[in-house]
Protein backbone atom coordinates (compact mmCIF):
# COMPACT_ATOMS: atom_id res chain seq x y z
CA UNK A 1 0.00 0.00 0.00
CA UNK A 2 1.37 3.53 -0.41
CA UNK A 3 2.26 5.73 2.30
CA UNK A 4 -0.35 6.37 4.72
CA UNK A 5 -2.79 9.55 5.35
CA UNK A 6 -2.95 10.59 8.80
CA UNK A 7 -6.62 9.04 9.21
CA UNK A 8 -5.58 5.80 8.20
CA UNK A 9 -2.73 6.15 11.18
CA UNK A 10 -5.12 6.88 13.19
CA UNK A 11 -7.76 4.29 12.24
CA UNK A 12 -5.05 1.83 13.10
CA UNK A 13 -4.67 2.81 16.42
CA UNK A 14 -8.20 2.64 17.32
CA UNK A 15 -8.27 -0.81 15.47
CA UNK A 16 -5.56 -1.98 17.67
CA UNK A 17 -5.96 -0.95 21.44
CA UNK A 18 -3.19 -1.29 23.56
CA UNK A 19 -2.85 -1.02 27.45
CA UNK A 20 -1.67 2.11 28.12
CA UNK A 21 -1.81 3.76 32.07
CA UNK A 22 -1.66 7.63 32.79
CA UNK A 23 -2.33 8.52 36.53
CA UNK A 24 -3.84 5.64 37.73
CA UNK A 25 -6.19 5.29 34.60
CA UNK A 26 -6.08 2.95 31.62
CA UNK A 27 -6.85 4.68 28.67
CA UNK A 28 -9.56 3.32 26.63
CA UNK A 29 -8.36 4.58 23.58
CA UNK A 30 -5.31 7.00 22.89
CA UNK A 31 -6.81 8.96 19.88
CA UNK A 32 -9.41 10.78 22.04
CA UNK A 33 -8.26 10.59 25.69
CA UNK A 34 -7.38 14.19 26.35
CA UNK A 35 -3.81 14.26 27.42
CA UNK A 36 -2.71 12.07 24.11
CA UNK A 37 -5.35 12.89 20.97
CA UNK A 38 -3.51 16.12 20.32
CA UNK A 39 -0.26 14.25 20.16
CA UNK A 40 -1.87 11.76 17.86
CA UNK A 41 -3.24 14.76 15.92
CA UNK A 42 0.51 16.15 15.12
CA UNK A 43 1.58 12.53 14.23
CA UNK A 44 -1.35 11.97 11.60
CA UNK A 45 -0.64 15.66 10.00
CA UNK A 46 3.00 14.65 9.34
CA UNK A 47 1.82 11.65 7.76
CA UNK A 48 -0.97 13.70 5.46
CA UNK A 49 2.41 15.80 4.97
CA UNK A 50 3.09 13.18 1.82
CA UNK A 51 0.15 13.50 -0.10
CA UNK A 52 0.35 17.28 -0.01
CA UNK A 53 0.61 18.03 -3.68
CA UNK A 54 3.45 20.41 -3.24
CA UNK A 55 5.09 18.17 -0.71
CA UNK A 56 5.13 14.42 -2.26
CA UNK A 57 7.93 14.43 -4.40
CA UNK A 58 9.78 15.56 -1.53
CA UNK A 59 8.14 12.90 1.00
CA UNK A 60 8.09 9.73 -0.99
CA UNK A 61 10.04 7.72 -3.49
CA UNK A 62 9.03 4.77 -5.71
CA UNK A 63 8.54 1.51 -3.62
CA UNK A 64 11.08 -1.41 -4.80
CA UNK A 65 8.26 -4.10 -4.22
CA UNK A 66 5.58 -2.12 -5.41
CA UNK A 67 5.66 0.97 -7.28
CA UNK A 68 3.61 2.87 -5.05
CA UNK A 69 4.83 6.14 -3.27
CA UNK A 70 6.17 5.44 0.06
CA UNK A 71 7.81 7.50 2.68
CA UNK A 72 11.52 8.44 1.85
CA UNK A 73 12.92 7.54 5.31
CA UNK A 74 12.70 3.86 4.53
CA UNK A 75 15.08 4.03 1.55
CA UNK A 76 18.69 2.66 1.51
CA UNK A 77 20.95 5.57 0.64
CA UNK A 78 23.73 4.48 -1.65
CA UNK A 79 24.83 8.47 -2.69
CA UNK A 80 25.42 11.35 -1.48
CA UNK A 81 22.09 12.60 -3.09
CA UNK A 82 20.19 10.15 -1.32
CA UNK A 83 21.43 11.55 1.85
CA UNK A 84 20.80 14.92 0.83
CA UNK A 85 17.34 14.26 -0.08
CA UNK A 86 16.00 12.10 2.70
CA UNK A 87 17.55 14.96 4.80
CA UNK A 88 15.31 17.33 2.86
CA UNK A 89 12.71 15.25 3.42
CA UNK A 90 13.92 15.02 7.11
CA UNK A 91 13.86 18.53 7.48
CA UNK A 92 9.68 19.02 6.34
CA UNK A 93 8.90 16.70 9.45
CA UNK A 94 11.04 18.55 11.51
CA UNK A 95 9.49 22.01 11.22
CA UNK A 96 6.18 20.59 11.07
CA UNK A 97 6.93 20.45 15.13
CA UNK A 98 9.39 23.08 15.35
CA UNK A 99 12.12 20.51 16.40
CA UNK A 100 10.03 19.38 19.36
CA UNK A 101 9.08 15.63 18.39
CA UNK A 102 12.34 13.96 18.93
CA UNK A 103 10.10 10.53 17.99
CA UNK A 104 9.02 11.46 14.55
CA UNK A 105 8.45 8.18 13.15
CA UNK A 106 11.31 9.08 10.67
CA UNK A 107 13.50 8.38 13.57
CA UNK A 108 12.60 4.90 13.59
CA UNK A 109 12.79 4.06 9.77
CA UNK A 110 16.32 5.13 9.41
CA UNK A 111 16.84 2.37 11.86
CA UNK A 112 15.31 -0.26 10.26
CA UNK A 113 16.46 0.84 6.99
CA UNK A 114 19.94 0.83 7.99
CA UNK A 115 19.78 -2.55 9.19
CA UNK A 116 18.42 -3.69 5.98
CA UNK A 117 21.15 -2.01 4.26
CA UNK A 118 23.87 -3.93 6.26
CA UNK A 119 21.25 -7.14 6.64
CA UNK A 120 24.47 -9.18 6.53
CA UNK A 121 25.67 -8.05 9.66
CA UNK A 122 22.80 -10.52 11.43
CA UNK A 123 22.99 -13.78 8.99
CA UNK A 124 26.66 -14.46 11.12
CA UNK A 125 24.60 -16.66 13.26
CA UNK A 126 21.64 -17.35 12.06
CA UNK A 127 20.92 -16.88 8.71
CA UNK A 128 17.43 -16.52 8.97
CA UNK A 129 17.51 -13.22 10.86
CA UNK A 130 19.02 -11.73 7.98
CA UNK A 131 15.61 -12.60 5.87
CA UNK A 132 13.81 -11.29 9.43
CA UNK A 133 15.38 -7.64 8.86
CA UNK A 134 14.72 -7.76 5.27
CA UNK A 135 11.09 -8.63 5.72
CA UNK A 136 10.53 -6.13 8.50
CA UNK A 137 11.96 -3.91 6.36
CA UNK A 138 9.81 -4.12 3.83
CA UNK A 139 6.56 -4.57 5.93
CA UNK A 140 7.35 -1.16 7.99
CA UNK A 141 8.19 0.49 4.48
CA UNK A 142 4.71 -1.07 2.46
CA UNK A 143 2.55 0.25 5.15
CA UNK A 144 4.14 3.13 6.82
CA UNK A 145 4.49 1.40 10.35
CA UNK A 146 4.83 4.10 13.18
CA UNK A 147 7.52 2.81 15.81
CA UNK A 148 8.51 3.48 18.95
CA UNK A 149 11.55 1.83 20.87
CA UNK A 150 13.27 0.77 24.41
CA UNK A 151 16.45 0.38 24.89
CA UNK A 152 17.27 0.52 28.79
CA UNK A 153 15.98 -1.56 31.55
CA UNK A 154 14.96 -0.15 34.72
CA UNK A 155 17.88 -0.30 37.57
CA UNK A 156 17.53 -1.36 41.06
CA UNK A 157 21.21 0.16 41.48
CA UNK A 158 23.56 2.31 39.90
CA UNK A 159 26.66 1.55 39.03
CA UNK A 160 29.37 1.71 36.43
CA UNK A 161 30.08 -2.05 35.06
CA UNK A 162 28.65 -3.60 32.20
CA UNK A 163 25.57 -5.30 33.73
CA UNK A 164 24.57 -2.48 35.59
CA UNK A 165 21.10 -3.25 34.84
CA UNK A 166 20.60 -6.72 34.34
CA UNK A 167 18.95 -7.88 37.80
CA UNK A 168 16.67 -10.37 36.31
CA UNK A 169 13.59 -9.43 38.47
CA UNK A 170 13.77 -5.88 36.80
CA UNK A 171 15.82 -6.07 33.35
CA UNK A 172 13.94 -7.35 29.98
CA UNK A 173 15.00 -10.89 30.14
CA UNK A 174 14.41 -13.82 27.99
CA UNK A 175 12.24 -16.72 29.41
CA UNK A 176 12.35 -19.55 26.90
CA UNK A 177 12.48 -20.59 23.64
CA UNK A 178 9.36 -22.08 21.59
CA UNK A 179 8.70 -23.90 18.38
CA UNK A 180 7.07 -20.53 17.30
CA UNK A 181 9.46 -17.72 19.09
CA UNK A 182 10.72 -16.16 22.06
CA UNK A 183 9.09 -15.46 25.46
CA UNK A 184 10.70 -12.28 27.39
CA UNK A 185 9.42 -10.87 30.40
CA UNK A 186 10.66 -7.64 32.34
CA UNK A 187 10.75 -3.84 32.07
CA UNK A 188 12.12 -1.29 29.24
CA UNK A 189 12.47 2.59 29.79
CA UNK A 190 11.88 5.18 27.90
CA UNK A 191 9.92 4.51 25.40
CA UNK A 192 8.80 7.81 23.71
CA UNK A 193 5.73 8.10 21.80
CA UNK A 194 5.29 4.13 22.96
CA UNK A 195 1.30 4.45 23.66
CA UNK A 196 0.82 5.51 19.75
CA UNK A 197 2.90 3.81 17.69
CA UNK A 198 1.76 0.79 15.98
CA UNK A 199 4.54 -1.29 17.02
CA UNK A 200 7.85 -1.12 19.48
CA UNK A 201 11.48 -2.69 18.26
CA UNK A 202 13.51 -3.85 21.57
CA UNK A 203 17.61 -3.82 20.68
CA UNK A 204 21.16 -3.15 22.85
CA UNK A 205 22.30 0.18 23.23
CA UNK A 206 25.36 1.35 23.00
CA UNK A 207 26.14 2.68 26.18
CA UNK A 208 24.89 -0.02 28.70
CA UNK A 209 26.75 -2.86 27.03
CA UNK A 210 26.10 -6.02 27.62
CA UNK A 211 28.86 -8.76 29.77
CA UNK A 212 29.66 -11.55 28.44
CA UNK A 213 27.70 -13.62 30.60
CA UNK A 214 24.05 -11.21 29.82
CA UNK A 215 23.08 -13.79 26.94
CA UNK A 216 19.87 -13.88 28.49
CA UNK A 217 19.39 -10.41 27.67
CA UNK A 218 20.97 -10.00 24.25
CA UNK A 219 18.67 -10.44 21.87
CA UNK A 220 16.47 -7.81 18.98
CA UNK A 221 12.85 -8.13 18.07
CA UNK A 222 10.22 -5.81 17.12
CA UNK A 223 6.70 -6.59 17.56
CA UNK A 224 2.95 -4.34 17.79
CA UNK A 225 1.94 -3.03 20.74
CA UNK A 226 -1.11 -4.49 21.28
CA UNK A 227 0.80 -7.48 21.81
CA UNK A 228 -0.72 -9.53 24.79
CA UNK A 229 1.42 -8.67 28.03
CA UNK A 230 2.53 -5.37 26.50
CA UNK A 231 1.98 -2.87 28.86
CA UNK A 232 2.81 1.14 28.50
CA UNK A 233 3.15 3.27 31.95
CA UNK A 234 2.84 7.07 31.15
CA UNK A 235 4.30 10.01 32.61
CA UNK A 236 2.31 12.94 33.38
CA UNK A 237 0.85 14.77 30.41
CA UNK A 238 2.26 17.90 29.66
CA UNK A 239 -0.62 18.78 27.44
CA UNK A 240 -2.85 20.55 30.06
CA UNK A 241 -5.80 20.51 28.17
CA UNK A 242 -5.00 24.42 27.16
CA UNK A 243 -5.66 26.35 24.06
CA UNK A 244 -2.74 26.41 21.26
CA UNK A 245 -3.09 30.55 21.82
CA UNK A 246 -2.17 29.45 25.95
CA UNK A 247 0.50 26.46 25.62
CA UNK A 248 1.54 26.66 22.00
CA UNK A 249 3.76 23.52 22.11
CA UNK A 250 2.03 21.84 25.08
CA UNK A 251 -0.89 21.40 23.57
CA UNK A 252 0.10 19.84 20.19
CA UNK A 253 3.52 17.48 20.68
CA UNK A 254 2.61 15.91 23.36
CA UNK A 255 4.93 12.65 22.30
CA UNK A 256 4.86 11.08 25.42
CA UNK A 257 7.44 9.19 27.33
CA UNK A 258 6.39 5.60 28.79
CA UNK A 259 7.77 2.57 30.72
CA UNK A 260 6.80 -0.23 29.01
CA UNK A 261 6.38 -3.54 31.01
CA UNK A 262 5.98 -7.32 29.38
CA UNK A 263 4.28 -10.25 31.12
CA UNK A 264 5.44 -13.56 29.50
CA UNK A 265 5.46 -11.66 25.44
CA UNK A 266 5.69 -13.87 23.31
CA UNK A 267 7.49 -12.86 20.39
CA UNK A 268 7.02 -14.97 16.67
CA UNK A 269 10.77 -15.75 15.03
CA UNK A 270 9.90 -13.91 12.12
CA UNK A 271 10.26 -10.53 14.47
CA UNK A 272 13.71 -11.72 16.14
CA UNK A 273 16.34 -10.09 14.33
CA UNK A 274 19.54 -11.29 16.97
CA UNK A 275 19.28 -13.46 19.46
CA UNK A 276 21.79 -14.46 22.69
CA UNK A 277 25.10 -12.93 20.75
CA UNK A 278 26.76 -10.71 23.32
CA UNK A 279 28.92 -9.40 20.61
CA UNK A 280 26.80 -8.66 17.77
CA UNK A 281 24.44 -7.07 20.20
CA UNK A 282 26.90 -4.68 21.69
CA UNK A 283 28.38 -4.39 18.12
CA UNK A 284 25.00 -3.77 16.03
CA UNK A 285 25.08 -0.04 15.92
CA UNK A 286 29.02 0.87 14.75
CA UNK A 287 28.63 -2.68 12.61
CA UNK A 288 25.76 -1.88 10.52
CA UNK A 289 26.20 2.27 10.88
CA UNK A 290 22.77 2.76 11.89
CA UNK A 291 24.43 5.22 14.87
CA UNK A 292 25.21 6.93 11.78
CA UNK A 293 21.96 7.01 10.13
CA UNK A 294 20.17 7.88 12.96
CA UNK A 295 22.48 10.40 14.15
CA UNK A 296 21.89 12.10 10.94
CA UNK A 297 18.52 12.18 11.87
CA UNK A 298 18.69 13.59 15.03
CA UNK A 299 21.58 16.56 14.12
CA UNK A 300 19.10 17.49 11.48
CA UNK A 301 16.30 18.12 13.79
CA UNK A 302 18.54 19.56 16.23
CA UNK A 303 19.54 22.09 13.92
CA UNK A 304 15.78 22.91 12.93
CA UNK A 305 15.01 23.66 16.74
CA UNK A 306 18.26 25.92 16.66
CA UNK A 307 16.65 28.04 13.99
CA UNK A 308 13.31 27.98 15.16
CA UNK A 309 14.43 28.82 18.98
CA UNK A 310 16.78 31.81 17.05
CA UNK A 311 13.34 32.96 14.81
CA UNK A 312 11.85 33.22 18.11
CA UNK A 313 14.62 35.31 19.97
CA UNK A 314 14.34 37.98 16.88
CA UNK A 315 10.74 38.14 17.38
CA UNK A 316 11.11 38.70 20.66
CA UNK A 317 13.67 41.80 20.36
CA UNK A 318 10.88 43.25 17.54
CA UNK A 319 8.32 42.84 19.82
CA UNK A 320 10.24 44.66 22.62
CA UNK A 321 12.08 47.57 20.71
CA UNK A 322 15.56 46.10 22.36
CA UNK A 323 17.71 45.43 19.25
CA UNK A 324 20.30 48.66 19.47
CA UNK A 325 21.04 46.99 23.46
CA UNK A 326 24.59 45.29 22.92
CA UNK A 327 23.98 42.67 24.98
CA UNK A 328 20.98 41.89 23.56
CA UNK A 329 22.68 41.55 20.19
CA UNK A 330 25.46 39.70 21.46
CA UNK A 331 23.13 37.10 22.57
CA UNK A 332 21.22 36.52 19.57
CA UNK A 333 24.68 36.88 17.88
CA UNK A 334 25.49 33.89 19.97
CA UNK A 335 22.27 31.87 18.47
CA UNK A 336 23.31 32.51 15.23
CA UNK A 337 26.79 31.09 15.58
CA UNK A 338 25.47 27.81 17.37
CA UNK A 339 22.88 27.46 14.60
CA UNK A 340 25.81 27.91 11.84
CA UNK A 341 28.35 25.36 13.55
CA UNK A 342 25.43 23.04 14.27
CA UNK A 343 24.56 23.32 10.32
CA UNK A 344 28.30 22.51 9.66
CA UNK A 345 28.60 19.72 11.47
CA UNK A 346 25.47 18.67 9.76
CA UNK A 347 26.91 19.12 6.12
CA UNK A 348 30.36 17.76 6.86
CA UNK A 349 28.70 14.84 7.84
CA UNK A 350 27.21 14.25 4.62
CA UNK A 351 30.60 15.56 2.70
CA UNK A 352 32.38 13.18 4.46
CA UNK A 353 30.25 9.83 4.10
CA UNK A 354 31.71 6.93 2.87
CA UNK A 355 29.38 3.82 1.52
CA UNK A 356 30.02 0.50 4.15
CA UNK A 357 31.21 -2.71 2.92
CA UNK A 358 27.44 -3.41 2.04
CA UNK A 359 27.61 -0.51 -0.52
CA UNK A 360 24.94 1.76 1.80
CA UNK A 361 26.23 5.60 1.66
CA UNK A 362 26.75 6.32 5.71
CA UNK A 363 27.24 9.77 6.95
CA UNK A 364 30.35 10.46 8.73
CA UNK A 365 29.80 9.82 12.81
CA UNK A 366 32.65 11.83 14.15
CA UNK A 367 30.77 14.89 13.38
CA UNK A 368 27.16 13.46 13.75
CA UNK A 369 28.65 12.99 17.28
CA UNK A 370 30.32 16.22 17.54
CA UNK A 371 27.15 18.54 16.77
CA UNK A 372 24.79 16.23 18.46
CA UNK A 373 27.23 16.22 21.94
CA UNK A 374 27.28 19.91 21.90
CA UNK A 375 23.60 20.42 21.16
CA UNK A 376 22.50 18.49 24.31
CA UNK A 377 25.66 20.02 26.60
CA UNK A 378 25.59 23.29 26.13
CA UNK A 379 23.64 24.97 23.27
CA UNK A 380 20.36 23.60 23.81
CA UNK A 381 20.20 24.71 27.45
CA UNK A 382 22.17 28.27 26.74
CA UNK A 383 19.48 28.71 23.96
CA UNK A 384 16.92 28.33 26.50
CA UNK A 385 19.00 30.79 29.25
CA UNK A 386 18.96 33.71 26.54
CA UNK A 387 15.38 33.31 25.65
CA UNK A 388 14.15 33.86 29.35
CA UNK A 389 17.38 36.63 29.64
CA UNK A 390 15.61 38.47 26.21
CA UNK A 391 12.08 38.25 27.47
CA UNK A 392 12.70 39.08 31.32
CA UNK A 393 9.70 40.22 32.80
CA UNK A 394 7.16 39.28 29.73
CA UNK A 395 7.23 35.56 30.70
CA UNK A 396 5.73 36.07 33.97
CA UNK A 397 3.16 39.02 32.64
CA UNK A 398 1.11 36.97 30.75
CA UNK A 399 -2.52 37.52 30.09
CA UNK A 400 -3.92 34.49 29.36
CA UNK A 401 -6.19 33.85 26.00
CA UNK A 402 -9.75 34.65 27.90
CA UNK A 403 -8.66 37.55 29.23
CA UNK A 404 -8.91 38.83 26.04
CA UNK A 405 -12.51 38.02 25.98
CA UNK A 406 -13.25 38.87 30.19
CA UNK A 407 -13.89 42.27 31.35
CA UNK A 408 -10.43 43.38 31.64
CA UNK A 409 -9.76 43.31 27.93
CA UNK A 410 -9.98 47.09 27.24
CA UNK A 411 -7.08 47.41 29.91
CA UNK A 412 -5.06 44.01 28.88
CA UNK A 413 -5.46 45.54 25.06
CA UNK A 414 -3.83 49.46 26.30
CA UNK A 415 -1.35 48.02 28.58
CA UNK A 416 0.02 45.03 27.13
CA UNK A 417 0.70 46.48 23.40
CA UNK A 418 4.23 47.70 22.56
CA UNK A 419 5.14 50.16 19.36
CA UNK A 420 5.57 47.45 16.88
CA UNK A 421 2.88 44.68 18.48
CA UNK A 422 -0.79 44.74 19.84
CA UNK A 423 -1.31 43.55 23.09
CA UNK A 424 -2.42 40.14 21.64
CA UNK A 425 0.17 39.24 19.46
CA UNK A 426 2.54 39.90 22.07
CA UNK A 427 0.73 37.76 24.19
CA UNK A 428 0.77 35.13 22.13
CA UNK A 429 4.43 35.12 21.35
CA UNK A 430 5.40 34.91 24.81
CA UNK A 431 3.13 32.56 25.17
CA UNK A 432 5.12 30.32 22.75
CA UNK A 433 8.64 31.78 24.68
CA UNK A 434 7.19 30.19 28.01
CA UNK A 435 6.47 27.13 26.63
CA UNK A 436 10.07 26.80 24.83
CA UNK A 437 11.92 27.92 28.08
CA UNK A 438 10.13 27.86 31.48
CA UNK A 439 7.15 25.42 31.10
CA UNK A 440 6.83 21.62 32.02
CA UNK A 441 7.05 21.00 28.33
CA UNK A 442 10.36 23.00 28.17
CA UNK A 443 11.55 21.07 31.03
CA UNK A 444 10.96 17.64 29.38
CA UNK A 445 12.82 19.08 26.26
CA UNK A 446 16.25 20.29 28.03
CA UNK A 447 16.08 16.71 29.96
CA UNK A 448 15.43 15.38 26.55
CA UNK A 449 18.29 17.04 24.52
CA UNK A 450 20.35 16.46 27.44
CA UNK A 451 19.73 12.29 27.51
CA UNK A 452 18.78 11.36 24.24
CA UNK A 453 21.73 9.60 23.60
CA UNK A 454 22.52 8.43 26.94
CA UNK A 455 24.50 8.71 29.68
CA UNK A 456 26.68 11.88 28.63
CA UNK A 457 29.88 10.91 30.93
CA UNK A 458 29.50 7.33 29.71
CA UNK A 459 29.76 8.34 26.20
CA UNK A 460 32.38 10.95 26.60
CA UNK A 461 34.38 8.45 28.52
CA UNK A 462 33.67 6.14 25.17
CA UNK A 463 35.03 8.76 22.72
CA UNK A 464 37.98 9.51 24.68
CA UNK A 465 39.15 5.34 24.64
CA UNK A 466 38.03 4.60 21.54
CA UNK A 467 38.73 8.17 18.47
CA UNK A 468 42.00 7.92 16.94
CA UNK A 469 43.93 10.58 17.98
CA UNK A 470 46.85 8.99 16.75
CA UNK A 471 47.27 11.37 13.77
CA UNK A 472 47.16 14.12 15.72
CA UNK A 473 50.16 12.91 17.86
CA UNK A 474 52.12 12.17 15.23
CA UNK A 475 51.86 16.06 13.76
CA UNK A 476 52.60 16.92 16.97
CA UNK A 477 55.85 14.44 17.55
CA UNK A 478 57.13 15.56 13.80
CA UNK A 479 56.71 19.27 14.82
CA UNK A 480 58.76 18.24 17.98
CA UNK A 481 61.86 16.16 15.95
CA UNK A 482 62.53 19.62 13.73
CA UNK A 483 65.65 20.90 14.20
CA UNK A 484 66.17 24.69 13.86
């Protein structure tokens, strides 16, 4: 089938109910419970995004299997071009949520398609997982599967060797094996947008590796979540049930971050894509480059939240007549240069990509890694400093959307207008500048950008063993041996 409308996304959610908890309730059905239907909302109108007219040729390519438009995420790159464009592609989803929806469902293809591009890497074992990837591939691709993932178990402890994690009353562990599959039972954290995606993929990450003794717990599968003994624990809501004018972001990308629990799953073999290989599962994401692929991913929508948080900032000194304050300038000067550095790293990824011993085109990771580090370090949270430092007392001034309407609006409309903006445009734009930098929903984004890839000491401590700075030595030594 070709690549989905938003109503036949959703349609497939209500088709297929999972069990999903948020405060102490199960939700009946996520498409029209109030504190996740305007999340599902934003998901469906990326997906209507590729049968725009003006959009499609941007959004979709020609399926392999069938002919039929499909979404551009799911193909293998094997050019530069193809980077280029499924970045372009990349970049239309990105904006549709100003950078806010770190689970696009883009996200998740480049996974997938990634592992189908280096399928070999899995047939080392078993050669039948090999033909798993390829078909899951293809079935994700033919009918535009929405995923979701979870890669960390939940800890009873702390602690800094390899099996932090693994206490078998708490970590996702595998029971048995059956004529027809796997059975696992356990816990997996965080999985972000997990009560409305069609399906959740369980893999190794990178930064809690797995001991040599954790067979138990290597394996890969992906499987729907309606799946009996699939069972999502939400966070709080951050959509307060607001208007857009009120909590601008709030209200709409609400992507939701759950805990996902599994009674006795049973999982078919056709969904296990590794299985009890300590090495291949610590070695899946450098071996096939999908860090790579989904790295690009990620960079890219870091760098559209960049421009949309330095959009926002210029707005914000229009709105208050503060431009000619040097400070001021200096500080927007200052989101500027972390946008252009972040869109550098971003192109000399692609510049520098090589194609893998499979023949797929792989973006360079050294400065995927570089951008993405310093996005969730230190720009993403200075970003957020300077926009509460430019709006100062404006984000705590804030008529709300009925006041507008109550019997104070003659005052709220003389009082709250500046000489370039009417009271309610102002209000409205700092409505949006609370909910990037002060509000629960900006809270959950700094955390976000912070963690997304992990533990940030654990993979700094991982760069520092394992990038060759040999070259760099060697300049160093040469410059060192000249004699006057």
């Amino acid at each position: 089938m070709p690549a989905r409308t938003g109503q036949e996304y959703i349609t497939g959610l209500k088709e297929r109910p999972r069990e999903v908890w948020l405060q102490g309730e199960r939700v009946k059905d996520v498409t029209t419970h109030p504190k996740l239907r305007n999340g599902v909302q934003s998901v469906a109108a990326l997906y209507d995004m590729q049968h725009d007219a003006a959009l499609s040729e941007a959004m979709t390519f020609a399926s392999p299997s069938t002919g039929d438009p499909v979404g551009i995420s799911f193909m293998v790159p094997h050019t530069g071009e193809d980077l280029e464009r499924r970045r372009e592609m990349m970049s239309h989803w990105a904006w549709a949520s100003c950078g806010m929806m770190g689970r696009s469902p883009d996200f998740m293809n480049t996974i997938f398609t990634a592992w189908a591009g280096s399928a070999d890497y899995f047939a080392r074992d078993r050669p039948e997982f090999k033909k798993n990837v390829l078909a899951y591939h293809e079935f994700i691709r033919e009918n535009d599967v929405t995923l979701t993932h979870a890669l960390v178990n939940l800890q009873r402890r702390r602690s800094v060797g390899p099996a932090d994690s693994l206490h078998e009353n708490v970590a996702l562990t595998l029971v048995k094996e059956t004529d027809a599959g796997i059975v696992v039972r356990g816990s997996r954290t965080l999985a972000t947008l997990g009560p409305i995606s069609d399906e959740i993929a369980i893999y190794p990450v990178a930064s809690h590796r797995l001991d040599d003794e954790a067979r138990r717990q290597a394996f890969s599968f992906s499987i729907p979540c309606d799946t009996p003994g699939v069972k999502f624990l939400c966070r709080e809501s951050f959509d307060l049930g607001r208007s857009h004018f009120d909590h601008p972001l709030g209200s709409r990308f609400e992507e939701m971050d759950s805990v996902v629990f599994f009674d006795d799953v049973s999982v078919p073999w056709e969904r296990v894509f590794l299985l009890g290989d300590v090495e291949l599962c610590n070695g899946y994401a450098s071996g096939t480059q999908s860090d790579a692929h989904t790295g690009h991913q990620v960079l890219n929508r870091c760098l559209t939240k960049a421009e949309f948080v330095l959009g926002l900032a210029d707005l914000i000194v229009d709105t208050l007549g503060s431009g000619t304050i040097p400070h001021v300038q200096e500080m927007v000067a200052e989101l500027i240069t972390q946008r252009d550095l972040l869109r550098a790293c971003l192109r000399a990824s692609e510049a520098d990509a090589k194609p893998n011993q499979w023949g797929m085109m792989c973006p360079d990771m050294n400065s995927i890694r570089a951008g993405r580090t310093m996005f969730g370090r230190t720009v993403f949270p200075r970003m957020i400093e300077i926009i509460q430092l430019l709006s100062t007392g404006s984000l705590m001034a804030l008529p709300a959307e009925a006041d507008f309407d109550a019997g104070i609006a003659a005052e709220v409309n003389q009082y709250f207008a500046t000489d370039s903006t009417s009271a309610r445009d102002r209000a409205k734009l700092f409505h949006l500048a609370w909910d990037v930098s002060c509000s629960s929903f900006s809270g959950r984004q700094v955390l976000y950008e912070r963690m997304f890839g992990g533990n940030p000491v654990r993979n700094s401590l991982a760069l520092y063993t394992n990038y060759d700075k040999e070259p760099y030595k060697q300049k160093v030594r040469a410059f060192l041996e000249k004699e006057d």
